[in-house]
C-alpha atoms as a PDB file:
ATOM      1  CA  UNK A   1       2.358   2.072  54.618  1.00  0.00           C
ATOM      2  CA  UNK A   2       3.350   5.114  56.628  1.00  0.00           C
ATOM      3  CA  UNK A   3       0.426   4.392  59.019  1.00  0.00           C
ATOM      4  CA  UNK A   4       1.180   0.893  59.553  1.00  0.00           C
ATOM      5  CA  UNK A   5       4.512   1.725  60.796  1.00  0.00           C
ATOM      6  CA  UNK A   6       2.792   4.851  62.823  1.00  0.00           C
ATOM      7  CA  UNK A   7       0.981   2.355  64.408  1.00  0.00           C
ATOM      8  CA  UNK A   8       3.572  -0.190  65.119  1.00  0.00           C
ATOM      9  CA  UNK A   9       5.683   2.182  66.390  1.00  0.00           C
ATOM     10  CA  UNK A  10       2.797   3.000  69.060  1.00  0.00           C
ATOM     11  CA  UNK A  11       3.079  -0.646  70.145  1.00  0.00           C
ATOM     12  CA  UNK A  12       6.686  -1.254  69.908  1.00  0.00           C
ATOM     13  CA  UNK A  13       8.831   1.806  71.271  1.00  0.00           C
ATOM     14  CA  UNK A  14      11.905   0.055  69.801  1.00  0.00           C
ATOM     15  CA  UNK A  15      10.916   1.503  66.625  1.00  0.00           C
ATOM     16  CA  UNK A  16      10.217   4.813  67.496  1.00  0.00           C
ATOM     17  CA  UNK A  17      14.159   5.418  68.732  1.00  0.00           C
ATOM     18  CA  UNK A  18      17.146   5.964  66.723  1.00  0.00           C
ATOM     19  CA  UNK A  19      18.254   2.996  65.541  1.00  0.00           C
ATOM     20  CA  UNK A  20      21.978   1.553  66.845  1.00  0.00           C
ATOM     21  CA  UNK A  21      21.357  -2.039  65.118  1.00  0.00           C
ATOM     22  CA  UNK A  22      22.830  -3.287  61.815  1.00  0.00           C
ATOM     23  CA  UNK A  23      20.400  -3.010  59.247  1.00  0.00           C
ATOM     24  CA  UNK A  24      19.843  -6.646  58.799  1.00  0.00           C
ATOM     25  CA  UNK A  25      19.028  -7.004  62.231  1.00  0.00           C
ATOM     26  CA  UNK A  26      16.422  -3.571  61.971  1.00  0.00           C
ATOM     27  CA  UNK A  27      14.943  -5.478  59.280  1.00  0.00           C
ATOM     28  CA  UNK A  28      14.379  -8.599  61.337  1.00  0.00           C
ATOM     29  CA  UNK A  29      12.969  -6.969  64.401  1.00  0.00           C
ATOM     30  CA  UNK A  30      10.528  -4.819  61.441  1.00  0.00           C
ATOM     31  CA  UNK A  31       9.178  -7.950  60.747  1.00  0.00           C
ATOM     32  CA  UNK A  32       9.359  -9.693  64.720  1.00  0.00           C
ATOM     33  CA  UNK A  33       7.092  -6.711  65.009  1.00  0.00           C
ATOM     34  CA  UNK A  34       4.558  -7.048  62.191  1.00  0.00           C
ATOM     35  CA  UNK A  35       4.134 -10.756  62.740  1.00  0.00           C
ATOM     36  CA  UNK A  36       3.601  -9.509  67.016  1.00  0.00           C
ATOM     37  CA  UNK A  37       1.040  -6.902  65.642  1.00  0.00           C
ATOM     38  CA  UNK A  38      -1.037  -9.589  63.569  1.00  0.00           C
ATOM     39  CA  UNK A  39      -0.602 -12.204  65.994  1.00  0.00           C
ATOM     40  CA  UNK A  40      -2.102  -9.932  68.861  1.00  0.00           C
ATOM     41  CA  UNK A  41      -4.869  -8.627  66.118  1.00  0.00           C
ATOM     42  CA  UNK A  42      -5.631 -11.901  65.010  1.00  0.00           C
ATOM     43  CA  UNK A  43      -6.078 -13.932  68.364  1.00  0.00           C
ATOM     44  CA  UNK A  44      -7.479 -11.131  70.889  1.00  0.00           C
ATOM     45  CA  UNK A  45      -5.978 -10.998  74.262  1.00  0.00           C
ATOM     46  CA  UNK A  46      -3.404 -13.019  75.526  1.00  0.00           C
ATOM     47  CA  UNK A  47      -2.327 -13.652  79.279  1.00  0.00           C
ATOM     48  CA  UNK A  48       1.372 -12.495  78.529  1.00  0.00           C
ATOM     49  CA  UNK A  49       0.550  -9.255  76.103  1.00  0.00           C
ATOM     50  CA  UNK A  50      -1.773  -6.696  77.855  1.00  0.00           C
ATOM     51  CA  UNK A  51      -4.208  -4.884  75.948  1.00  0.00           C
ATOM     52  CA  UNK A  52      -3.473  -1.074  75.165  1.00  0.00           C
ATOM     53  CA  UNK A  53      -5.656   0.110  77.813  1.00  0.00           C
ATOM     54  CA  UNK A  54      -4.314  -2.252  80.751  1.00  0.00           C
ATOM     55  CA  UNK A  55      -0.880  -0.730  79.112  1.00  0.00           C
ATOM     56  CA  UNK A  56      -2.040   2.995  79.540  1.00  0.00           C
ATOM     57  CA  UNK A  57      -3.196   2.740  82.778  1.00  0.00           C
ATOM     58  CA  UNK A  58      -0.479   0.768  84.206  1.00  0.00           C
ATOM     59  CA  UNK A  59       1.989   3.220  83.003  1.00  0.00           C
ATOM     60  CA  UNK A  60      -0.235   6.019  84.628  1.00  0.00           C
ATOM     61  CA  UNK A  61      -0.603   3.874  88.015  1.00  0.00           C
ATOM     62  CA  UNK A  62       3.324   3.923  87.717  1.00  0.00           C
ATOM     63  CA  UNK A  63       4.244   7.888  87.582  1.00  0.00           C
ATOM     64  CA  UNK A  64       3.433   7.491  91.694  1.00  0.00           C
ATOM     65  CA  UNK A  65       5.273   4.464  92.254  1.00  0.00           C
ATOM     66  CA  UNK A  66       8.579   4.604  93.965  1.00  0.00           C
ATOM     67  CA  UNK A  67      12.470   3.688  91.879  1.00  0.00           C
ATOM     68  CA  UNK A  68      12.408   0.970  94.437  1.00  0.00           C
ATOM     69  CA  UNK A  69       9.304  -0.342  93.775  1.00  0.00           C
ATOM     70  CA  UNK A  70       9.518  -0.161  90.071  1.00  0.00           C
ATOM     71  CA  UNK A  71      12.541  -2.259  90.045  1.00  0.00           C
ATOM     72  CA  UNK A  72      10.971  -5.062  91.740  1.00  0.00           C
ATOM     73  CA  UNK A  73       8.559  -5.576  89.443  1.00  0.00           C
ATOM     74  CA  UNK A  74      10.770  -5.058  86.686  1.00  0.00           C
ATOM     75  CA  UNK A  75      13.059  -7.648  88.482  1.00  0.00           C
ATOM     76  CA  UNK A  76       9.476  -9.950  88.677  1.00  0.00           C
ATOM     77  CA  UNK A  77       8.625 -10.000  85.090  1.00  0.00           C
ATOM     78  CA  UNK A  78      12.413 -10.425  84.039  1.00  0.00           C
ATOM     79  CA  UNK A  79      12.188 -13.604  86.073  1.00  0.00           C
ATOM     80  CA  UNK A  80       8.837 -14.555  84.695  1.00  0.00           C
ATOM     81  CA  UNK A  81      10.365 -14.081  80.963  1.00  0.00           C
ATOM     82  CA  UNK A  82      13.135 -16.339  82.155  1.00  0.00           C
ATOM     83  CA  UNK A  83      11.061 -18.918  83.621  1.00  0.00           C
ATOM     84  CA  UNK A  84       8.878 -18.421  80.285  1.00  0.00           C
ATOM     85  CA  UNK A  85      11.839 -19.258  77.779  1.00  0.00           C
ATOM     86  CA  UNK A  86      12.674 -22.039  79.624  1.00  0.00           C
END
């Protein structure tokens, strides 16, 4: 069990912070997360969920990029996750 949550908690960095949720809603985003996990493990890539690596080095490519920069594509994929849920 403890290395199912290590693991999840290497995907999803919400669970790796101190909680400031209610614990009903901790328990539901637990579970959003386990259900992500096996979705992702169960149906390979997807064109919205980058694999680990892509992750990694996009983080890596990021270190050099400038505040500016970073907040346009931040700005980008918030639009993209609004056009998305619509």
């Amino acid at each position: 069990m403890e290395r199912a949550f290590g693991a999840l908690k290497g995907r999803f960095k919400i669970l790796a912070s101190r909680p400031f949720f209610s614990f009903s809603t901790q328990v539901d985003i637990v579970i959003a997360c386990f259900i992500l996990h096996n979705y992702i493990m169960g149906h390979g890539s997807d064109e919205f969920v980058p694999s680990e690596e892509d992750w990694i080095r996009q983080n890596i490519s990021q270190a050099g990029l400038s505040h500016r920069k970073i907040r346009e594509e931040t700005n980008a994929w918030v639009q993209l996750r609004e056009q998305i849920a619509l």
